[in-house]
Every structure is written in C-alpha cells, then in structure tokens.
C-alpha atoms as a PDB file:
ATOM      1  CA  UNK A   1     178.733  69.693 139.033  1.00  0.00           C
ATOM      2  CA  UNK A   2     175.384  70.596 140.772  1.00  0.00           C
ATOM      3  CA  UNK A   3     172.469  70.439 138.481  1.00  0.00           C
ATOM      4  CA  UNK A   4     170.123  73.773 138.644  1.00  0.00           C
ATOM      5  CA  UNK A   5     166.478  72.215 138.972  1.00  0.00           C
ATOM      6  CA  UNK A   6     163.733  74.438 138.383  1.00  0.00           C
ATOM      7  CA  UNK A   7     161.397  76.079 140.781  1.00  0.00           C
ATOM      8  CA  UNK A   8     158.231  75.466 141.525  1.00  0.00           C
ATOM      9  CA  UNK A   9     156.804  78.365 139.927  1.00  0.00           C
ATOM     10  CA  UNK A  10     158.766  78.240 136.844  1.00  0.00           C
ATOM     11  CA  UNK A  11     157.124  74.191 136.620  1.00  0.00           C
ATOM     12  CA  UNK A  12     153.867  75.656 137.358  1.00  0.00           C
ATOM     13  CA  UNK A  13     154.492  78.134 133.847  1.00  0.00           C
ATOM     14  CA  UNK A  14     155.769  75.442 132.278  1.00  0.00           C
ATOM     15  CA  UNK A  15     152.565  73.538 132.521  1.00  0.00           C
ATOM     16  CA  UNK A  16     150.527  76.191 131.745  1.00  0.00           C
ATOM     17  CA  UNK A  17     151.918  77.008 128.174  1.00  0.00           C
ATOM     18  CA  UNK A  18     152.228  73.277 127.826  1.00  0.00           C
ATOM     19  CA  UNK A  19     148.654  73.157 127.991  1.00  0.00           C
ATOM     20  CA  UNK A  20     147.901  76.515 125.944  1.00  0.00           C
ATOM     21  CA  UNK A  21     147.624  74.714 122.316  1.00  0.00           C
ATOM     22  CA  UNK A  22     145.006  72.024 123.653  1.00  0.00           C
ATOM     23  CA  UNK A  23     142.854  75.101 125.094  1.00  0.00           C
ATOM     24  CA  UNK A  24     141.496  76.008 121.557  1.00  0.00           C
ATOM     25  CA  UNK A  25     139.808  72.669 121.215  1.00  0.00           C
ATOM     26  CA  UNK A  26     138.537  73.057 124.707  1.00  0.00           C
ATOM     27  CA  UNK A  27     136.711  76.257 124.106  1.00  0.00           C
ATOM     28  CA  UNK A  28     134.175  75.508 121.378  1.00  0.00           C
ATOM     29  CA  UNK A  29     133.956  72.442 123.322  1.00  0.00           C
ATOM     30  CA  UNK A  30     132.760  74.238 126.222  1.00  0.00           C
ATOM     31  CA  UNK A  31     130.399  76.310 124.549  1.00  0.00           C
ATOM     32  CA  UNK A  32     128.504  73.505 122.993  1.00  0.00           C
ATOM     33  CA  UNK A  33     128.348  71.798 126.093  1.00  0.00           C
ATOM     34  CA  UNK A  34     126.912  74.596 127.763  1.00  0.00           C
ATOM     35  CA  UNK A  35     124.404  75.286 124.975  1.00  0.00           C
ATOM     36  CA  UNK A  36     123.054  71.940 124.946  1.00  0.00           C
ATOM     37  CA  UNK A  37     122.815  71.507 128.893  1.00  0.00           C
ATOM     38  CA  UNK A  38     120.486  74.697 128.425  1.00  0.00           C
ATOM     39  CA  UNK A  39     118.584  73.172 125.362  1.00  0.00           C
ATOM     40  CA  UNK A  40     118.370  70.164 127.618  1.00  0.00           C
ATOM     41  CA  UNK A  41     116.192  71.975 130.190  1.00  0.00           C
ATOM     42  CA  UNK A  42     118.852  72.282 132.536  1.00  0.00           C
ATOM     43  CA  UNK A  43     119.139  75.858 135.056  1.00  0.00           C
ATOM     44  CA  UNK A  44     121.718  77.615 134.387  1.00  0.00           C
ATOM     45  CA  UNK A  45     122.939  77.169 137.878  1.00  0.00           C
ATOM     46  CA  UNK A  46     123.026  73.188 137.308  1.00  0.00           C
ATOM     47  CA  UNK A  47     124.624  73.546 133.978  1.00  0.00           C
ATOM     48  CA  UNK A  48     127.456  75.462 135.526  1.00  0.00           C
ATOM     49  CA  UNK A  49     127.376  73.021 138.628  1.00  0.00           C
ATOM     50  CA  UNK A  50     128.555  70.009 136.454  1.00  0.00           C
ATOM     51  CA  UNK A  51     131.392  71.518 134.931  1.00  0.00           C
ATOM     52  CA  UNK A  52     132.938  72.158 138.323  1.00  0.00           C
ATOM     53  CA  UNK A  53     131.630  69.302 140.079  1.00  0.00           C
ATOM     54  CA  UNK A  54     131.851  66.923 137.680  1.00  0.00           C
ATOM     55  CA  UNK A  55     134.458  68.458 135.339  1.00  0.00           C
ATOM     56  CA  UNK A  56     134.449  65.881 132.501  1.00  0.00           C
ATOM     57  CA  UNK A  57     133.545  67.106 128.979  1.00  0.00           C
ATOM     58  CA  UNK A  58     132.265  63.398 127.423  1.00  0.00           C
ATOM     59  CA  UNK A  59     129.888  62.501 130.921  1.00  0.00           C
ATOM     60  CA  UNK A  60     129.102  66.118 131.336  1.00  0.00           C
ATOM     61  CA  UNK A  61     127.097  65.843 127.950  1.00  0.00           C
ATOM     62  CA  UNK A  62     125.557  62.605 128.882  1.00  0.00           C
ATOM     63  CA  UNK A  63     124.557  63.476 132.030  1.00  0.00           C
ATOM     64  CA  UNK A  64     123.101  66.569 130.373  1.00  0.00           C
ATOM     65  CA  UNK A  65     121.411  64.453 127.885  1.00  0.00           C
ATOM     66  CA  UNK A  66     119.691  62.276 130.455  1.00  0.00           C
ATOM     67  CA  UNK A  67     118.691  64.539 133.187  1.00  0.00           C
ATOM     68  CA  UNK A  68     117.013  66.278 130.281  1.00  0.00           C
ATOM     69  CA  UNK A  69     114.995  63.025 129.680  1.00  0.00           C
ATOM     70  CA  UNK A  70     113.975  62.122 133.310  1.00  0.00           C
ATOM     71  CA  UNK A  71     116.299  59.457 133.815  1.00  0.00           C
ATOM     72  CA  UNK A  72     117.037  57.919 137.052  1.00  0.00           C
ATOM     73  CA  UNK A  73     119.522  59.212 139.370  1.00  0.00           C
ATOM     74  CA  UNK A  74     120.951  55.644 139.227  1.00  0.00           C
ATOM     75  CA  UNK A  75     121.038  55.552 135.961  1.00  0.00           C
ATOM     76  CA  UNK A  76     123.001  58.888 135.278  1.00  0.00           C
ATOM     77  CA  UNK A  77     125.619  57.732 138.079  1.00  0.00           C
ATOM     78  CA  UNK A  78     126.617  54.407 136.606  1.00  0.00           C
ATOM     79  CA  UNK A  79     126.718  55.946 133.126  1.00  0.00           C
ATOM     80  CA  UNK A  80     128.317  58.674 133.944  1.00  0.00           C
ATOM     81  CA  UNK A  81     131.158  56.242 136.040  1.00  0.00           C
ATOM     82  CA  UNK A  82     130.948  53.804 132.724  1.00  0.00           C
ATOM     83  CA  UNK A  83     132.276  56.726 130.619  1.00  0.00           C
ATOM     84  CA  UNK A  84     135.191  58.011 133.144  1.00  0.00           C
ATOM     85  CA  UNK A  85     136.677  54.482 133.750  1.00  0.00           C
ATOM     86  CA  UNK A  86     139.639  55.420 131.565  1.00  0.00           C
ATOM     87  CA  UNK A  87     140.688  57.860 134.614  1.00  0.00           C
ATOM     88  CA  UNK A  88     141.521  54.765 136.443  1.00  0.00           C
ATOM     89  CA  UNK A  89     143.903  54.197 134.008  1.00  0.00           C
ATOM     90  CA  UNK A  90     145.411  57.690 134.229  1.00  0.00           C
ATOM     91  CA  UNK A  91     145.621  57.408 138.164  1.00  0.00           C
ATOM     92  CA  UNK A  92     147.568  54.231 137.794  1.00  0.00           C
ATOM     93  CA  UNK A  93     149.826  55.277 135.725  1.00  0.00           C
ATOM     94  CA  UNK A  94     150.556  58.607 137.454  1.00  0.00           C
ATOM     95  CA  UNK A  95     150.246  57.304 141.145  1.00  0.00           C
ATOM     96  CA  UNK A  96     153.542  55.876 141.474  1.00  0.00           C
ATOM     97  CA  UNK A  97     155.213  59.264 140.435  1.00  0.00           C
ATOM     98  CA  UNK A  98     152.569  61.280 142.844  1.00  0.00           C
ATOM     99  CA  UNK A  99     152.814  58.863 146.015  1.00  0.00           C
ATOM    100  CA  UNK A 100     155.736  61.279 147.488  1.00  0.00           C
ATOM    101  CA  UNK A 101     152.842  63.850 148.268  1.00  0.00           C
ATOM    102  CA  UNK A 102     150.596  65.180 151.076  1.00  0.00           C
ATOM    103  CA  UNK A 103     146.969  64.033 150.543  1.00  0.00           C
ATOM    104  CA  UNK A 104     145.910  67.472 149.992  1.00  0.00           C
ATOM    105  CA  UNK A 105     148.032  67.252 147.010  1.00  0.00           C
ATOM    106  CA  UNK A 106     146.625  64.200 145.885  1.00  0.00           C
ATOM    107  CA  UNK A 107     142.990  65.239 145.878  1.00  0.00           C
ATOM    108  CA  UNK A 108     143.611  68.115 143.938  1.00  0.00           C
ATOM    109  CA  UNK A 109     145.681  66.981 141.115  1.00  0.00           C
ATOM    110  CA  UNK A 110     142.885  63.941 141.110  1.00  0.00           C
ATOM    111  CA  UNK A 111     140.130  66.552 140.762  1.00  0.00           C
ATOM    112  CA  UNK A 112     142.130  68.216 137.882  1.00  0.00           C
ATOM    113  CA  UNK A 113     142.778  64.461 135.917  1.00  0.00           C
ATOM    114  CA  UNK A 114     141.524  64.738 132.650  1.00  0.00           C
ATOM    115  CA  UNK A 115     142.278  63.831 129.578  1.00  0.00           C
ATOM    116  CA  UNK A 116     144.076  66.771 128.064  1.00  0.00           C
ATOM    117  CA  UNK A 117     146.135  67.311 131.122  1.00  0.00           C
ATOM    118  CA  UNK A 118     146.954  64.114 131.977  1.00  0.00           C
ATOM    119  CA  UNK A 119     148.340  64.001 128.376  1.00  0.00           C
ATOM    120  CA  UNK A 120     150.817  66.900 128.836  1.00  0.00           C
ATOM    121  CA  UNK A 121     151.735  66.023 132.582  1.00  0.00           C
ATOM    122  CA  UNK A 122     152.559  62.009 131.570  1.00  0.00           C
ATOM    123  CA  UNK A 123     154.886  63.399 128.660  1.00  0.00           C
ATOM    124  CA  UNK A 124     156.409  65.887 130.803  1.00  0.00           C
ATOM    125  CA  UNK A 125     157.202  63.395 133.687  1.00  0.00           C
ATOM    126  CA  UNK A 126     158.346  60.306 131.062  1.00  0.00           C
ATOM    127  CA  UNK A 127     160.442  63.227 129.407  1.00  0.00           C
ATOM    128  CA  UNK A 128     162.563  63.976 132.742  1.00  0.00           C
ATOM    129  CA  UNK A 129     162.435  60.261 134.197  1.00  0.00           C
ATOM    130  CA  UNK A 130     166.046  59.468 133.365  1.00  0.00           C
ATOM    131  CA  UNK A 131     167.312  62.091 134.567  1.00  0.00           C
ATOM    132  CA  UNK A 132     169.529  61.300 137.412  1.00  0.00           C
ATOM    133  CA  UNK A 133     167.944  64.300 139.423  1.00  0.00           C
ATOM    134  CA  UNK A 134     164.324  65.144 138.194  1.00  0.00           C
ATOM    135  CA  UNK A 135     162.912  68.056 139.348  1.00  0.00           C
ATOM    136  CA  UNK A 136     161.321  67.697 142.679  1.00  0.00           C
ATOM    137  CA  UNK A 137     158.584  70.151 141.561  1.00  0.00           C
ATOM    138  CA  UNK A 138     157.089  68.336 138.651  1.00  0.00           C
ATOM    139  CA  UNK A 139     153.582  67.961 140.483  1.00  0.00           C
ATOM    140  CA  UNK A 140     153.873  72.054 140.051  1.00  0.00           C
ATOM    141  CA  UNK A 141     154.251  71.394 136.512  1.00  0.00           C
ATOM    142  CA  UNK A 142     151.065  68.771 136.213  1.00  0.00           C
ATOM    143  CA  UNK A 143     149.091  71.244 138.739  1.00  0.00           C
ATOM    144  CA  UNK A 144     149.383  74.088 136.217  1.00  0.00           C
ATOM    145  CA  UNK A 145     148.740  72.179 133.489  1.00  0.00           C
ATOM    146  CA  UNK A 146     145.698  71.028 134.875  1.00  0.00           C
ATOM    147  CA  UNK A 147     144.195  74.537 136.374  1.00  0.00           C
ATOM    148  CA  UNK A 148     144.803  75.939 132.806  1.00  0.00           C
ATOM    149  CA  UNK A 149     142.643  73.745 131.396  1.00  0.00           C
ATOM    150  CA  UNK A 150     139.956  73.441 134.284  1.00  0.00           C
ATOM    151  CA  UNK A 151     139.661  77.866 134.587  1.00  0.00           C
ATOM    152  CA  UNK A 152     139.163  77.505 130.242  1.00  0.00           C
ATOM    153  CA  UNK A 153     136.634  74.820 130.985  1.00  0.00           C
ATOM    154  CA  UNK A 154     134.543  77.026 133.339  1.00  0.00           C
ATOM    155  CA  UNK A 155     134.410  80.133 131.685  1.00  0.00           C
ATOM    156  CA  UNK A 156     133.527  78.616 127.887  1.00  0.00           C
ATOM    157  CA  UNK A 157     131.139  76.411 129.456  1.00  0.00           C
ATOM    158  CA  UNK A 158     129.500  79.682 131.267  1.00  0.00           C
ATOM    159  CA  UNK A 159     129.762  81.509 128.378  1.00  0.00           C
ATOM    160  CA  UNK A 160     128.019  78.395 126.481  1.00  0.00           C
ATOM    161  CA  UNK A 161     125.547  78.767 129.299  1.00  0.00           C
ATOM    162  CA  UNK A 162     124.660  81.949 128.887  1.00  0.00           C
ATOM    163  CA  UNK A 163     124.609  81.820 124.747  1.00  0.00           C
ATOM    164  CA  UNK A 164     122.058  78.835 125.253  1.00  0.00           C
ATOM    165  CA  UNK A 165     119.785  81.033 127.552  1.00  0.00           C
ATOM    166  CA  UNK A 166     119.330  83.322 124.408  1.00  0.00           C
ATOM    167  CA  UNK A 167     118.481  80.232 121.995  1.00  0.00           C
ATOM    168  CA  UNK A 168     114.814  79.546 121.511  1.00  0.00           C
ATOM    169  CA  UNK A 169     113.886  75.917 122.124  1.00  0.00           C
ATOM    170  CA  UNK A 170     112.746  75.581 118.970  1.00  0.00           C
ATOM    171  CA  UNK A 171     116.463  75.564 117.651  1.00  0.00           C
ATOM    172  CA  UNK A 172     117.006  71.994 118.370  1.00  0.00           C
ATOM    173  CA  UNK A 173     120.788  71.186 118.790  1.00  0.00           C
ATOM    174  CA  UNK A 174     120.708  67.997 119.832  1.00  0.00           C
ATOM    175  CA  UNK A 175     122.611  66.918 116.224  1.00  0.00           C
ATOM    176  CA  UNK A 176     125.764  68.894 117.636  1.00  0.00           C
ATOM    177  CA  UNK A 177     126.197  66.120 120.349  1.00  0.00           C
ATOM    178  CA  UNK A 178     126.609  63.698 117.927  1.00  0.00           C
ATOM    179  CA  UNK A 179     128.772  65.525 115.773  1.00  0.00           C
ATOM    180  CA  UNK A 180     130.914  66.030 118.568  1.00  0.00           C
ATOM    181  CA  UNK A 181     131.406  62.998 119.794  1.00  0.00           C
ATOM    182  CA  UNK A 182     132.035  61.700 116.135  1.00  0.00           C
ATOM    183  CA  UNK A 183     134.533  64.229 116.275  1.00  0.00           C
ATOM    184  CA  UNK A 184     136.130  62.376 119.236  1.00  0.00           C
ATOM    185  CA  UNK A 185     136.440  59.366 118.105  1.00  0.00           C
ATOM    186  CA  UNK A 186     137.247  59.103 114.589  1.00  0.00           C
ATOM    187  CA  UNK A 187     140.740  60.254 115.401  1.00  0.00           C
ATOM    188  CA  UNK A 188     141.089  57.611 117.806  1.00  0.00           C
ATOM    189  CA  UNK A 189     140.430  54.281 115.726  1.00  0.00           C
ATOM    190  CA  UNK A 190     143.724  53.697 115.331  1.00  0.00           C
ATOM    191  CA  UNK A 191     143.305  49.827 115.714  1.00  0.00           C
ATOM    192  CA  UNK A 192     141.801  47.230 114.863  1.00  0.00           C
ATOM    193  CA  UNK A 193     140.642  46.897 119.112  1.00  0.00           C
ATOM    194  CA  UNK A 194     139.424  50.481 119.177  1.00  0.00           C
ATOM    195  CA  UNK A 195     137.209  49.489 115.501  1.00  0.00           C
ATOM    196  CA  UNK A 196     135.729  46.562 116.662  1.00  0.00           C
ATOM    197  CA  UNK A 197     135.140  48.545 119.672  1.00  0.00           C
ATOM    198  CA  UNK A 198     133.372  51.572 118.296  1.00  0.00           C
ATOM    199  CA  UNK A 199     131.434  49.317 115.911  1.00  0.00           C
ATOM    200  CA  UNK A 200     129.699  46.831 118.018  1.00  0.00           C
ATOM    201  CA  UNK A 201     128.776  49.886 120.449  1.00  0.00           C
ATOM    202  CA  UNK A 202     127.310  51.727 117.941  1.00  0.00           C
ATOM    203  CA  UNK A 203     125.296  48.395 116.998  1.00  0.00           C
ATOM    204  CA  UNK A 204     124.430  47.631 120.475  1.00  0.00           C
ATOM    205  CA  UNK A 205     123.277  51.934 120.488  1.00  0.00           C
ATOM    206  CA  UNK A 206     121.155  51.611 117.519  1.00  0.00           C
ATOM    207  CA  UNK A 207     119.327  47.984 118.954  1.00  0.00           C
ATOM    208  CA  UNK A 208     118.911  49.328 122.128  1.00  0.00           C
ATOM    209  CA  UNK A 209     117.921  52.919 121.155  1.00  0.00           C
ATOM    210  CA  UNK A 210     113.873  52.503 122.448  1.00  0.00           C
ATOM    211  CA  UNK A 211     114.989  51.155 125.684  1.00  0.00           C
ATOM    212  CA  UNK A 212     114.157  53.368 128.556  1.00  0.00           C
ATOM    213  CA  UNK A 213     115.886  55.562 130.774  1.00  0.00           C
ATOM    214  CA  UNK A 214     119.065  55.513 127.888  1.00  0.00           C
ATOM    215  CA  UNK A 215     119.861  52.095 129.013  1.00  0.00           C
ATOM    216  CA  UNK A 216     120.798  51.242 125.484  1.00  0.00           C
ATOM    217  CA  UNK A 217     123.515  53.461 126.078  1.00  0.00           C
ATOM    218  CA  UNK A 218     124.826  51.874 128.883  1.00  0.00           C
ATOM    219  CA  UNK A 219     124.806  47.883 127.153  1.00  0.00           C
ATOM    220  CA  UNK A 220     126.704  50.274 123.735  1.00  0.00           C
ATOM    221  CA  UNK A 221     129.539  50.966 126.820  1.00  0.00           C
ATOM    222  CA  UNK A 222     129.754  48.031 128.047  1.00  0.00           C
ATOM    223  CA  UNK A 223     129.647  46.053 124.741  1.00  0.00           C
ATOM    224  CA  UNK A 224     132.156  48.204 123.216  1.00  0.00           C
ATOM    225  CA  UNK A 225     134.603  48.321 126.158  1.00  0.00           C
ATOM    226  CA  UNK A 226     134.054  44.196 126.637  1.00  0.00           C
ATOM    227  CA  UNK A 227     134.312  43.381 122.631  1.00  0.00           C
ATOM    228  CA  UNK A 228     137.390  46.198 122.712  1.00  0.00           C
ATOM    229  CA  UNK A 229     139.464  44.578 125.629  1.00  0.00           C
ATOM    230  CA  UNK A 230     138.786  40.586 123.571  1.00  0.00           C
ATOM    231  CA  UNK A 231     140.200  42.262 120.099  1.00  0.00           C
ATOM    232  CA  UNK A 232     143.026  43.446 122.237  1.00  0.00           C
ATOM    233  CA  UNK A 233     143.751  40.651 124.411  1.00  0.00           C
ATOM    234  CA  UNK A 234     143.555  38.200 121.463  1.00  0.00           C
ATOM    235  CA  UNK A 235     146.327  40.305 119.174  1.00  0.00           C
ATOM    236  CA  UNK A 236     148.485  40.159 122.585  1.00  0.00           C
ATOM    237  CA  UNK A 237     148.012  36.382 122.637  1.00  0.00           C
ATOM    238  CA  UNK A 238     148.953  36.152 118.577  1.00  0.00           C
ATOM    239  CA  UNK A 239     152.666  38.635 118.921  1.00  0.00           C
ATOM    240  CA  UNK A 240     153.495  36.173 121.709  1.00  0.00           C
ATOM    241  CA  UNK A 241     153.101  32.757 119.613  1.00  0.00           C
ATOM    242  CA  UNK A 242     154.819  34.829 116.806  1.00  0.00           C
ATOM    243  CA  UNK A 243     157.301  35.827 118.762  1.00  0.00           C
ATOM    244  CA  UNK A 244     160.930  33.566 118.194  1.00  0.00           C
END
C-alpha cells in the first residue's frame, strides 16, 4: 500500500503551530531586549539591525550591553561567537538530515537555527526517522518552524524598541538583564556538569568584573564551558569503569 506523505505546505503549517507555544516566551523576551538595547544608547535603527542580522536573543543582549560600554569591535565579535558555539552543535546534528539540499536551502535554514526552533525541528525529524518513507518535505516543516519564530522575534523586539524610546534614562533597567538570564539558566542545571559549570563562571564573572572592555565576561565563558566539558567528560569516564 502507498503511503500518503504530506506536502510541503501542509509541513510548512505543521511547523508553524509546532512552534506557536514557544512564541509566548519569545515575546516578552523581545521586548526586554529591545528596551535595554535603547537604555544601552543604542539607535533605534542598530537595535533593530541586530535582531535581523544577528538574530540570537542571549548575544543580542551582550552585544547590546557592550557596545553600550565602548567595547572593542574585537571584543564584541569573539564574545558574541563564545556565546553561539552551541549552534555548532545544532548544525551537526541536523546536517546529516539537511545535506540532500540546494545551498540556498542550507543558508537559510542556518540563518533561522536557533534554539527554540532547532528544538521543535530535531523532535519532528527524530519523530519520523523510522519511518520507512519520511516525508521528503520535512526541511518545509523546520523552515516554518523557524520563520515563525524569527517574524515574532522582529516585531517584539521593534515593539521593545520603540517602548524603550519612550523610557527616560533615568529608569535604569539594566537589573532586567540579569534577571533574564537567571531565568535561562536555572531551568537548565539539570547536572551536576551544567552546576559546576554555571558556578565557576559566575566566580570567574564576579573576579573578573573590573576588568576592561567586559573581558571578565569572556574568561566566566570560557571557564564555565572548560570546567563544564571536565565534569562531563570525567562522569563519562566513571559509567564506563562501572559498566560490567
């Protein structure tokens, strides 16, 4: 018996109201980026310019944070690459199912890799895996997925924008950035890796917090992601002996 796959569009919906829950996170999110990036002295044409360009909520504040102080254009790169390295991670684990495709393709489903809709396009493509004929229109299904999230993105991060604009300056909101990103991660120390982690980066933060230029921010990535991968790699080393 022939199986009916679906069609592209119908993959493209699919994606889309896959991605509907995770969209009312991503609008206060968006606001409060867009506030801040105004409170940070940025234009309102640069503020916008980073959510499309750059189109990543966690560096998008950072970057925010330290064109805001004068930091070097260096300095805002690396940073800024420090904090997206888990996208390398997403690309390798989605490139095998994506290699079928015309580069166009490519480039535009790796412009819309983020977190959120890498989430619901992995489960969607582990989901119909075994099947003996998956659908050959699943990239449809990750494509609307991710132009959901990126069209919410833009217009709560204008809107943010343009709320910020109205603020006076003397309505500091720099505290929201760290509430937000406390937000983030709490729900994500799930292990004891992802602890030891968050802990010696937010040592390494505090030490390093007079350093210029946010560079203390930089040594808190890199300590937590080196101390992180150690915890890890040491419980992988301890199943194995246990292991019979």
């Amino acid at each position: 018996m022939q199986i009916t796959q679906p069609s592209r569009y119908a993959e493209f919906w699919s994606g889309v109201r896959a991605e509907l829950p995770i969209l009312l996170g991503v609008i206060p999110f968006g606001m409060i980026y867009g506030v801040l990036a105004r409170s940070a002295g940025l234009s309102t044409a640069l503020a916008i310019g980073t959510s499309s360009i750059i189109f990543a909520g966690s560096a998008q504040f950072i970057v925010a944070q330290l064109i805001g102080s004068g930091a070097p254009g260096l300095v805002i790169i690396l940073t800024a690459a420090m904090i997206n390295l888990r996208h390398m991670l997403y690309s390798a684990s989605m490139a095998p199912r994506l290699k079928h495709l015309s580069p166009i393709w490519k480039y535009v489903l790796a412009y819309l890799l983020t977190d959120e809709a890498y989430a619901v396009a992995i489960a969607h493509y582990t989901a119909t895996d075994p099947q003996p004929e998956p659908s050959p229109y699943r990239h449809w299904y990750y494509l609307g997925a991710g132009l959901a999230l990126w069209s919410t993105w833009q217009i709560s991060t204008a809107a943010g924008v343009i709320l910020g604009a109205q603020i006076p300056k003397e309505w500091s909101l720099d505290f929201t950035l760290a509430l937000t990103f406390i937000a983030l991660v709490i729900p994500a120390l799930k292990d004891r890796a992802a602890v030891a982690a968050a802990l010696s980066a937010a040592v390494v933060g505090v030490l390093g917090n007079s350093l210029p230029f946010k560079l203390g921010l930089m040594a808190a990535a890199l300590t937590g992601i080196i101390v992180g991968l150690w915890v890890e790699s040491g419980a992988q080393t301890t199943k194995l002996k246990d292991a019979p």
